[in-house]
PDB file of N, CA and C in Angstrom:
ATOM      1  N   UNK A   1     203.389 125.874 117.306  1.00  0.00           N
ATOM      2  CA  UNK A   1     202.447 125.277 118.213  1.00  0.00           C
ATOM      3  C   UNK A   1     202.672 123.762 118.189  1.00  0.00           C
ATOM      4  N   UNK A   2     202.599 123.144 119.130  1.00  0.00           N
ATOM      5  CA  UNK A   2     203.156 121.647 119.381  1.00  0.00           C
ATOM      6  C   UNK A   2     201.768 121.361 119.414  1.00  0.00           C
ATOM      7  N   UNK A   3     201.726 119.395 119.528  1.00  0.00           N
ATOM      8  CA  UNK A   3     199.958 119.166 118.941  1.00  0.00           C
ATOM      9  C   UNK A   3     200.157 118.592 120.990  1.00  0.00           C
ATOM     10  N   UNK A   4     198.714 118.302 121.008  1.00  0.00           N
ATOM     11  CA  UNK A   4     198.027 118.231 122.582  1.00  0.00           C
ATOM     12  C   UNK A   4     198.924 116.699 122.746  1.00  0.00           C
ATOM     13  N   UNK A   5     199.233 115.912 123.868  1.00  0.00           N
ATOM     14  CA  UNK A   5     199.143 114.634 124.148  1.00  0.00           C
ATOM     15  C   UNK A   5     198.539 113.851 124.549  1.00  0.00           C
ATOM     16  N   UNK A   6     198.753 112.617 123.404  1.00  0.00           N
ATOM     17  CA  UNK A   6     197.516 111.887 123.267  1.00  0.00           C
ATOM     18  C   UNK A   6     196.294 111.478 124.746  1.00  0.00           C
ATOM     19  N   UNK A   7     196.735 111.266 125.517  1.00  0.00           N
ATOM     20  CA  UNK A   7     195.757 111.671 126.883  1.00  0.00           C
ATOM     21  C   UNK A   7     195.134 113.096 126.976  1.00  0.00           C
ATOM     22  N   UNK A   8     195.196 113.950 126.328  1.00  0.00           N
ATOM     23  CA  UNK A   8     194.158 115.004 126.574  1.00  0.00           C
ATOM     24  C   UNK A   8     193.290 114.834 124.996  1.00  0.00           C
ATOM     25  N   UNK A   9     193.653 114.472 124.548  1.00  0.00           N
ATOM     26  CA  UNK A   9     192.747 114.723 123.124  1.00  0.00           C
ATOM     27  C   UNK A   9     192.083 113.311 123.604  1.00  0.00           C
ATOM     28  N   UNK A  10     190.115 113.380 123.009  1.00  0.00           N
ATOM     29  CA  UNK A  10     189.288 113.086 123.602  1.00  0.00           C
ATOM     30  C   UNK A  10     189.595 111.291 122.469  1.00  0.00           C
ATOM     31  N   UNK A  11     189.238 109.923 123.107  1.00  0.00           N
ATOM     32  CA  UNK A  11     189.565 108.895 122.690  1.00  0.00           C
ATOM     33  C   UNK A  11     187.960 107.968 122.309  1.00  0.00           C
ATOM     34  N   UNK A  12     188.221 107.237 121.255  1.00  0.00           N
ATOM     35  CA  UNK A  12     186.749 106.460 121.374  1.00  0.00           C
ATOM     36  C   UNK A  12     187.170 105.635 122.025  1.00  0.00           C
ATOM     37  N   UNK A  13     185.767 105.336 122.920  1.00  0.00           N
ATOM     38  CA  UNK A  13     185.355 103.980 123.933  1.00  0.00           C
ATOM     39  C   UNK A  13     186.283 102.768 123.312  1.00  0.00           C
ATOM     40  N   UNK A  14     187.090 101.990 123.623  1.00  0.00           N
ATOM     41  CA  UNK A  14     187.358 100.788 123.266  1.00  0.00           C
ATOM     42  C   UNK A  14     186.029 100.078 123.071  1.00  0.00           C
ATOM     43  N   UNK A  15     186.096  99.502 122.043  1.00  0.00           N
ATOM     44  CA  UNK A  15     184.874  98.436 122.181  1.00  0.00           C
ATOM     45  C   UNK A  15     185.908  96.628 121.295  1.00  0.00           C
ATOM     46  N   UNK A  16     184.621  95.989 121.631  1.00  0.00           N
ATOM     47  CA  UNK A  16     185.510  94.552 120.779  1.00  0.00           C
ATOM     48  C   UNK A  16     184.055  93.401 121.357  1.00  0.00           C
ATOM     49  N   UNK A  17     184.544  91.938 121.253  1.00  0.00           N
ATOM     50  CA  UNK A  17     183.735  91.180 121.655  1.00  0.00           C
ATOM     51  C   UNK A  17     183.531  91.421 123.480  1.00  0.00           C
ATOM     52  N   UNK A  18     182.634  91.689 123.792  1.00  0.00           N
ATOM     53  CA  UNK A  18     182.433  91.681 125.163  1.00  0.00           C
ATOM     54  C   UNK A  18     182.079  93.174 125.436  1.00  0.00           C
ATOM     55  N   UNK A  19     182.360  94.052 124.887  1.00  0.00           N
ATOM     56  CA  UNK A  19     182.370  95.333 125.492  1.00  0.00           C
ATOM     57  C   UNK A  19     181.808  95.807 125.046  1.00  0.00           C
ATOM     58  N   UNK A  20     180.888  96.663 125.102  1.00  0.00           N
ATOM     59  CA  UNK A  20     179.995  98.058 124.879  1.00  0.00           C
ATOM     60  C   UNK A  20     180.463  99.076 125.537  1.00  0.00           C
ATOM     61  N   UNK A  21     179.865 100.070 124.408  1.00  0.00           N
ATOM     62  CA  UNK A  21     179.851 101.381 124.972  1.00  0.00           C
ATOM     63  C   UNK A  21     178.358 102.100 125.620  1.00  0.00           C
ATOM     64  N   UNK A  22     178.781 102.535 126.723  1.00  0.00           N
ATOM     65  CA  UNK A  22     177.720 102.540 128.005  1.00  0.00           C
ATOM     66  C   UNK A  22     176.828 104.038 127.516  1.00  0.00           C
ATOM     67  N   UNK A  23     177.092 104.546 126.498  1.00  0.00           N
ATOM     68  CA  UNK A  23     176.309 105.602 126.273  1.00  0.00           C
ATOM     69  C   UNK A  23     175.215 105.326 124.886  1.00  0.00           C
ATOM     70  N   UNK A  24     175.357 103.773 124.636  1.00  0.00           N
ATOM     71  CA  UNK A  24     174.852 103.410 123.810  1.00  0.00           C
ATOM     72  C   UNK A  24     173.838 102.468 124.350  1.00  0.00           C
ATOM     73  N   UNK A  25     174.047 102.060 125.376  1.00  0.00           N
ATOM     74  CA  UNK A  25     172.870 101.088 126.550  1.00  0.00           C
ATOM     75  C   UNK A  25     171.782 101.068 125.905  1.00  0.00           C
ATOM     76  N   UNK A  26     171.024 100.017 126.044  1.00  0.00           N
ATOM     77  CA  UNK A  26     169.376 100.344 126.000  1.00  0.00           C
ATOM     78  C   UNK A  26     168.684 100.419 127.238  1.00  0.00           C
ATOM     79  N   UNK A  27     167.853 100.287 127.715  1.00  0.00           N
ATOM     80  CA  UNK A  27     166.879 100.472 128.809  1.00  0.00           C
ATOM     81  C   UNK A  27     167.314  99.290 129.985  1.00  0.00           C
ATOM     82  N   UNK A  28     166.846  98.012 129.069  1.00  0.00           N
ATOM     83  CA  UNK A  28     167.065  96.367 129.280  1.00  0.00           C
ATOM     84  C   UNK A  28     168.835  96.784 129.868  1.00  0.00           C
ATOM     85  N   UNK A  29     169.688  96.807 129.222  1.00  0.00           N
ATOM     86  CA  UNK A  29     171.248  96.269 128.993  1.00  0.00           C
ATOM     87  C   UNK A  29     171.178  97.517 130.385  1.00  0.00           C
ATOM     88  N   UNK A  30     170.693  98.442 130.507  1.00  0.00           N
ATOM     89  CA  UNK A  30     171.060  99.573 131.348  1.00  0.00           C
ATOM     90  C   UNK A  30     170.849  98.700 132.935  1.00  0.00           C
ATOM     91  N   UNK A  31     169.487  98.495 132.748  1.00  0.00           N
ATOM     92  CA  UNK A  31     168.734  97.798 134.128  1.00  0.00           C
ATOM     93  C   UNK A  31     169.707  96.528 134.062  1.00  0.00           C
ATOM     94  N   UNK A  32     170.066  95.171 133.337  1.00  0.00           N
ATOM     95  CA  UNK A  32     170.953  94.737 133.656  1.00  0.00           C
ATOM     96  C   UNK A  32     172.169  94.933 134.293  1.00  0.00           C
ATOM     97  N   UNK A  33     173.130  96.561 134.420  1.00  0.00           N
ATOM     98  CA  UNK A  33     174.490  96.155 134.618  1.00  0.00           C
ATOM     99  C   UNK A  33     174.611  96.150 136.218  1.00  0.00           C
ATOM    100  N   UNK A  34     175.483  95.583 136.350  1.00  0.00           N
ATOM    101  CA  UNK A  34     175.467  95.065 137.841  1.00  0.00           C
ATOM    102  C   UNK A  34     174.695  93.876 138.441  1.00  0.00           C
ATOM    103  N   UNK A  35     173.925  93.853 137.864  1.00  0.00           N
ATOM    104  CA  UNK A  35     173.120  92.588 138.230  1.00  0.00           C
ATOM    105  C   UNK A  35     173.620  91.615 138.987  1.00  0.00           C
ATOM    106  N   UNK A  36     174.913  91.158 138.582  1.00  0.00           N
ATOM    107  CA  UNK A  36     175.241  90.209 139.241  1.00  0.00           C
ATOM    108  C   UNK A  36     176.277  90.403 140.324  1.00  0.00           C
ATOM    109  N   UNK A  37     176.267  91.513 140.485  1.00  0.00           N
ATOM    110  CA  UNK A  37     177.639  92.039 141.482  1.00  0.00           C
ATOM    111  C   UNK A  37     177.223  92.853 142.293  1.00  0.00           C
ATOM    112  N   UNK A  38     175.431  92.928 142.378  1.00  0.00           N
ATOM    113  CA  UNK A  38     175.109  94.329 143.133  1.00  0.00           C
ATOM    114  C   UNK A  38     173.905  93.646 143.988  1.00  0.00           C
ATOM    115  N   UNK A  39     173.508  93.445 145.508  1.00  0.00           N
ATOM    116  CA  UNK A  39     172.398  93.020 146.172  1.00  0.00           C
ATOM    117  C   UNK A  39     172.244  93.815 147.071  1.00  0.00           C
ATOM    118  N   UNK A  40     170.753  94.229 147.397  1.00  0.00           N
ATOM    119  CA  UNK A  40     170.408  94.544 148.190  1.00  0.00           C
ATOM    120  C   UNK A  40     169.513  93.516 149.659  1.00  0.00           C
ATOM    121  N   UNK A  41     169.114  94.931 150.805  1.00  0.00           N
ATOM    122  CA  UNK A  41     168.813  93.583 151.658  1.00  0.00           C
ATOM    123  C   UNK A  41     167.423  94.617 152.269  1.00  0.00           C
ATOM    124  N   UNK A  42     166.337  94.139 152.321  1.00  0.00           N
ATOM    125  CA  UNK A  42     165.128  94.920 152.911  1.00  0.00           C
ATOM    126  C   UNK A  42     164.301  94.093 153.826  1.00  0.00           C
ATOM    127  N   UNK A  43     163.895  94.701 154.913  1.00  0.00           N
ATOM    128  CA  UNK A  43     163.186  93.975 156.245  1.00  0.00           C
ATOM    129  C   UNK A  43     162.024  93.750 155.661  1.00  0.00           C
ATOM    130  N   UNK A  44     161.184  92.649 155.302  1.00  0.00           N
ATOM    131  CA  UNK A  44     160.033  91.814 155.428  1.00  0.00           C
ATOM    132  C   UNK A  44     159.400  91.535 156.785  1.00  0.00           C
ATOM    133  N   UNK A  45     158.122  91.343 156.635  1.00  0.00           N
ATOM    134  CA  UNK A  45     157.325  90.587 157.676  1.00  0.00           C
ATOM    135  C   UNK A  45     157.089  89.295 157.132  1.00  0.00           C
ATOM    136  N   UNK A  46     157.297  88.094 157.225  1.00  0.00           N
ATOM    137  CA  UNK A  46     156.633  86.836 156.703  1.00  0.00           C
ATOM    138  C   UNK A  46     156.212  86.155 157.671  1.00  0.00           C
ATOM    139  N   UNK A  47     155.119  85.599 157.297  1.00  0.00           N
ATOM    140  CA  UNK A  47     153.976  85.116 158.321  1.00  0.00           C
ATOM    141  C   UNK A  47     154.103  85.680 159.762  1.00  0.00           C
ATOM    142  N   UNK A  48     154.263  86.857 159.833  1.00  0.00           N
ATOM    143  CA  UNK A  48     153.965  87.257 160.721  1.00  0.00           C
ATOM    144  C   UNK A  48     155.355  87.393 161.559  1.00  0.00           C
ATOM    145  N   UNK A  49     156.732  86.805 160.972  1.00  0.00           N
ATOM    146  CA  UNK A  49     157.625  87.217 161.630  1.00  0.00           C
ATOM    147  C   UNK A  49     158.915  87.753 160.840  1.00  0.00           C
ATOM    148  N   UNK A  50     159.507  88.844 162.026  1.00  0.00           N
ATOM    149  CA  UNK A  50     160.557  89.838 161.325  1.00  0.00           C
ATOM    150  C   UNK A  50     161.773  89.139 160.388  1.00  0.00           C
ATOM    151  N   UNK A  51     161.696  89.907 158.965  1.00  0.00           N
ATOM    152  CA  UNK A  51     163.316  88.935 158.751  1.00  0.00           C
ATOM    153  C   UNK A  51     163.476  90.388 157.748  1.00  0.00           C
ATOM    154  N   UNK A  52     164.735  89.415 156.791  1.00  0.00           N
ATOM    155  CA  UNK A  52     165.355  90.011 155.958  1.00  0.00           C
ATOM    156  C   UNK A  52     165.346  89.838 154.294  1.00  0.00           C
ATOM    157  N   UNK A  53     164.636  90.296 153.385  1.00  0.00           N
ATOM    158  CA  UNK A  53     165.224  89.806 152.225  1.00  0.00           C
ATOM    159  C   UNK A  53     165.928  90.405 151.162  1.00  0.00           C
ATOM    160  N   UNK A  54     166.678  89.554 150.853  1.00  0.00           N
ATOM    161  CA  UNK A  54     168.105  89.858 149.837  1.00  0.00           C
ATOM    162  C   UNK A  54     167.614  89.695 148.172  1.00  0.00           C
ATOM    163  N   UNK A  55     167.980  90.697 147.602  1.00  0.00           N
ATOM    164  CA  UNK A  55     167.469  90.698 146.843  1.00  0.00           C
ATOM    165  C   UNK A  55     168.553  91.446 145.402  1.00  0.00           C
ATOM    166  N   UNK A  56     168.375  90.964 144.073  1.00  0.00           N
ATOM    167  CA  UNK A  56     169.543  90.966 143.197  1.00  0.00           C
ATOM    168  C   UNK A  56     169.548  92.899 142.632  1.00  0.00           C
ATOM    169  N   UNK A  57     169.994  92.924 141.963  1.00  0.00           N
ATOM    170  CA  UNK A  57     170.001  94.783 141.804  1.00  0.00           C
ATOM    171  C   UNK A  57     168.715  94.850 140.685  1.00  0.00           C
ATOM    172  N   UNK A  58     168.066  94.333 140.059  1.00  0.00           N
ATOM    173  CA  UNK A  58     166.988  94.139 139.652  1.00  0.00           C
ATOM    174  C   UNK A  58     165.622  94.193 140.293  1.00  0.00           C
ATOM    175  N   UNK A  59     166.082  93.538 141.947  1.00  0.00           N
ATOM    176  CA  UNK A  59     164.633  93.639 142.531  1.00  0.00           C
ATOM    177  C   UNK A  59     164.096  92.061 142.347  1.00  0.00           C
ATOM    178  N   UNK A  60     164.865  91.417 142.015  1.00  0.00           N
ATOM    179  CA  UNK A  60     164.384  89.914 141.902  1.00  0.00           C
ATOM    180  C   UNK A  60     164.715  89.225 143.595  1.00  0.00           C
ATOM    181  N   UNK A  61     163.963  88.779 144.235  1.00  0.00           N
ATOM    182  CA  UNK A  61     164.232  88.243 145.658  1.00  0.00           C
ATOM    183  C   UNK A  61     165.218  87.217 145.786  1.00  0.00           C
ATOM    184  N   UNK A  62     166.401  86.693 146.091  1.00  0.00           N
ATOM    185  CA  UNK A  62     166.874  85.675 146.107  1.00  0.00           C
ATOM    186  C   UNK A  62     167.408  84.691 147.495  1.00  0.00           C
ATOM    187  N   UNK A  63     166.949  85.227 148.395  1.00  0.00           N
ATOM    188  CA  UNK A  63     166.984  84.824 149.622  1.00  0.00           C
ATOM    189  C   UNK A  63     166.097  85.665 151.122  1.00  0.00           C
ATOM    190  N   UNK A  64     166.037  84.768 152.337  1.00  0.00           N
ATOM    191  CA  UNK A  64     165.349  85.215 153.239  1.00  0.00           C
ATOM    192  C   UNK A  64     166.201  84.851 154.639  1.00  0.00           C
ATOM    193  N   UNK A  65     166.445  85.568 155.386  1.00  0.00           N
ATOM    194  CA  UNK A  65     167.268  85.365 156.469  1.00  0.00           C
ATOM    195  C   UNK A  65     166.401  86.110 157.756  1.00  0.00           C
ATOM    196  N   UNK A  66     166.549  85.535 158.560  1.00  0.00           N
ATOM    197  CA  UNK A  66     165.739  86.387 160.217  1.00  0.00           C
ATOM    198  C   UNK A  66     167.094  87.518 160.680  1.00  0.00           C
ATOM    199  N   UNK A  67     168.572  87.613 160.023  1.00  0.00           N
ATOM    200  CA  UNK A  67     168.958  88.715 160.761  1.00  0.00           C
ATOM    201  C   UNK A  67     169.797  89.719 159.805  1.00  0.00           C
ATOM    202  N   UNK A  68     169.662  90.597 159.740  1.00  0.00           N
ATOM    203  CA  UNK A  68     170.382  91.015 159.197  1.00  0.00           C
ATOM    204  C   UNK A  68     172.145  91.093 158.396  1.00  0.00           C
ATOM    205  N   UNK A  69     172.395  90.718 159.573  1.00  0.00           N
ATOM    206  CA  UNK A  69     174.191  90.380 159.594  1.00  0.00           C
ATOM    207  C   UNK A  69     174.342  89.024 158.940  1.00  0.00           C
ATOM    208  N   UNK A  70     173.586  88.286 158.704  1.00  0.00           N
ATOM    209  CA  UNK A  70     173.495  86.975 158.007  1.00  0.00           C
ATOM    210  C   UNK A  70     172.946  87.418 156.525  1.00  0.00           C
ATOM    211  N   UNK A  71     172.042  88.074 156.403  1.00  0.00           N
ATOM    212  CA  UNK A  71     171.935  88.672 155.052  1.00  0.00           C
ATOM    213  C   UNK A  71     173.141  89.253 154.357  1.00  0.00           C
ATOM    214  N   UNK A  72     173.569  90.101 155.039  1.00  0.00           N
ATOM    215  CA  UNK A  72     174.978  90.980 154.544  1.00  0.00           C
ATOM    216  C   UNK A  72     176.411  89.873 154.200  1.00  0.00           C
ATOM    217  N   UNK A  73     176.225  88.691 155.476  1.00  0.00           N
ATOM    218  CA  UNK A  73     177.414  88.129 154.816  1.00  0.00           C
ATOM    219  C   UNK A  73     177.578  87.252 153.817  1.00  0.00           C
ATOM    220  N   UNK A  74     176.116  86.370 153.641  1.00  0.00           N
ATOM    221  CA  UNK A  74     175.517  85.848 152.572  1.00  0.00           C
ATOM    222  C   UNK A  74     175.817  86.546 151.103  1.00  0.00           C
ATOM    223  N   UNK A  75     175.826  87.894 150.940  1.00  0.00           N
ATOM    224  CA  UNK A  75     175.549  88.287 149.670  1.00  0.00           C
ATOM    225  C   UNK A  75     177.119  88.294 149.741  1.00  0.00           C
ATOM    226  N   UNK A  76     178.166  88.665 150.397  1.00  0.00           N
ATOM    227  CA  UNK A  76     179.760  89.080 150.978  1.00  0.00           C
ATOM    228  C   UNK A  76     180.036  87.447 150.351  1.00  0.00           C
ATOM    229  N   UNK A  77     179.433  87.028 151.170  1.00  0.00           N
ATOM    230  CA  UNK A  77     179.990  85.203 150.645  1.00  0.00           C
ATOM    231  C   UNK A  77     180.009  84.969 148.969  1.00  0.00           C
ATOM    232  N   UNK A  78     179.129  85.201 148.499  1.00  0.00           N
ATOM    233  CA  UNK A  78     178.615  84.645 147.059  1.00  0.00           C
ATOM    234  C   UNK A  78     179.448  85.798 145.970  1.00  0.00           C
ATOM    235  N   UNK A  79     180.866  87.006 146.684  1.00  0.00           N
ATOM    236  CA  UNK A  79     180.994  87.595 146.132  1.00  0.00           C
ATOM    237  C   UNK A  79     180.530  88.882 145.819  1.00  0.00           C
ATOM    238  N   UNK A  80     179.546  89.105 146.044  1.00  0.00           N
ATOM    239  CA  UNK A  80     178.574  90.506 145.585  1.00  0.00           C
ATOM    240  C   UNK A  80     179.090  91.633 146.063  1.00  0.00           C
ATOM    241  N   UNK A  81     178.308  92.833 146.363  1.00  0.00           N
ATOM    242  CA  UNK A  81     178.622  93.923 146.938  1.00  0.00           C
ATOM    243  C   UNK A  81     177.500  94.439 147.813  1.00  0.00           C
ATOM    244  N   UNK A  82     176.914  94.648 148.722  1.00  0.00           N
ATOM    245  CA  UNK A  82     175.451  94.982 149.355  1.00  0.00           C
ATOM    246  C   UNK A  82     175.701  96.394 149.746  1.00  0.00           C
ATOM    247  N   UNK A  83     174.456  97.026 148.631  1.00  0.00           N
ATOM    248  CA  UNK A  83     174.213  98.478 148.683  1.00  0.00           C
ATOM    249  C   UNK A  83     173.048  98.503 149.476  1.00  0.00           C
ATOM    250  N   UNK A  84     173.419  99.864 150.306  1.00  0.00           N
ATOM    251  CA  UNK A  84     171.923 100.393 150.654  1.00  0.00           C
ATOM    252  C   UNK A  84     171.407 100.794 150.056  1.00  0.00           C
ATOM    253  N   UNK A  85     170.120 100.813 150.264  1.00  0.00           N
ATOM    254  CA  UNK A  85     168.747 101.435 149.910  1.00  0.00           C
ATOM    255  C   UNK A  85     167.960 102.212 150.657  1.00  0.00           C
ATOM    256  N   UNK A  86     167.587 103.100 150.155  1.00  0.00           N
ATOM    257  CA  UNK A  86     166.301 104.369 150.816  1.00  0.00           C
ATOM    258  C   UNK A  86     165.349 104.804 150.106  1.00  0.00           C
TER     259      UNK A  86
END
């Protein structure tokens, strides 16, 4: 019997300075990931008129725009990624 190669036999997570292993998350570190690479964009009423706000994957607000397509390229600009929401 020959032994398995090393790609099928199961490997630990690399870990080192910077890296965790994601099955070890806490709650906090969980709700953090993405944070900074992930925005969303949801229609507001403010004072009474239609807009848009952009907001970090946390739910923290970080901008307000009247159109949509200016929301989307805003977050596109700064790098991010803009997920929908439902």
């Amino acid at each position: 019997m020959t032994d398995a190669p090393n790609d099928l036999v199961p490997q630990e997570p690399a870990t080192g300075p910077g890296m965790h292993d994601i099955r070890h998350l806490s709650e906090v570190e969980l709700a953090r990931l993405g944070m900074s690479q992930i925005a969303y964009v949801r229609p507001i009423q403010l004072n009474g008129t239609a807009g848009f706000a952009i907001h970090a994957a946390d739910g923290t607000p970080m901008a307000v725009t009247d159109e949509l397509s200016a929301a989307v390229a805003a977050i596109v600009q700064h790098d991010m990624i803009p997920v929908p929401v439902h």
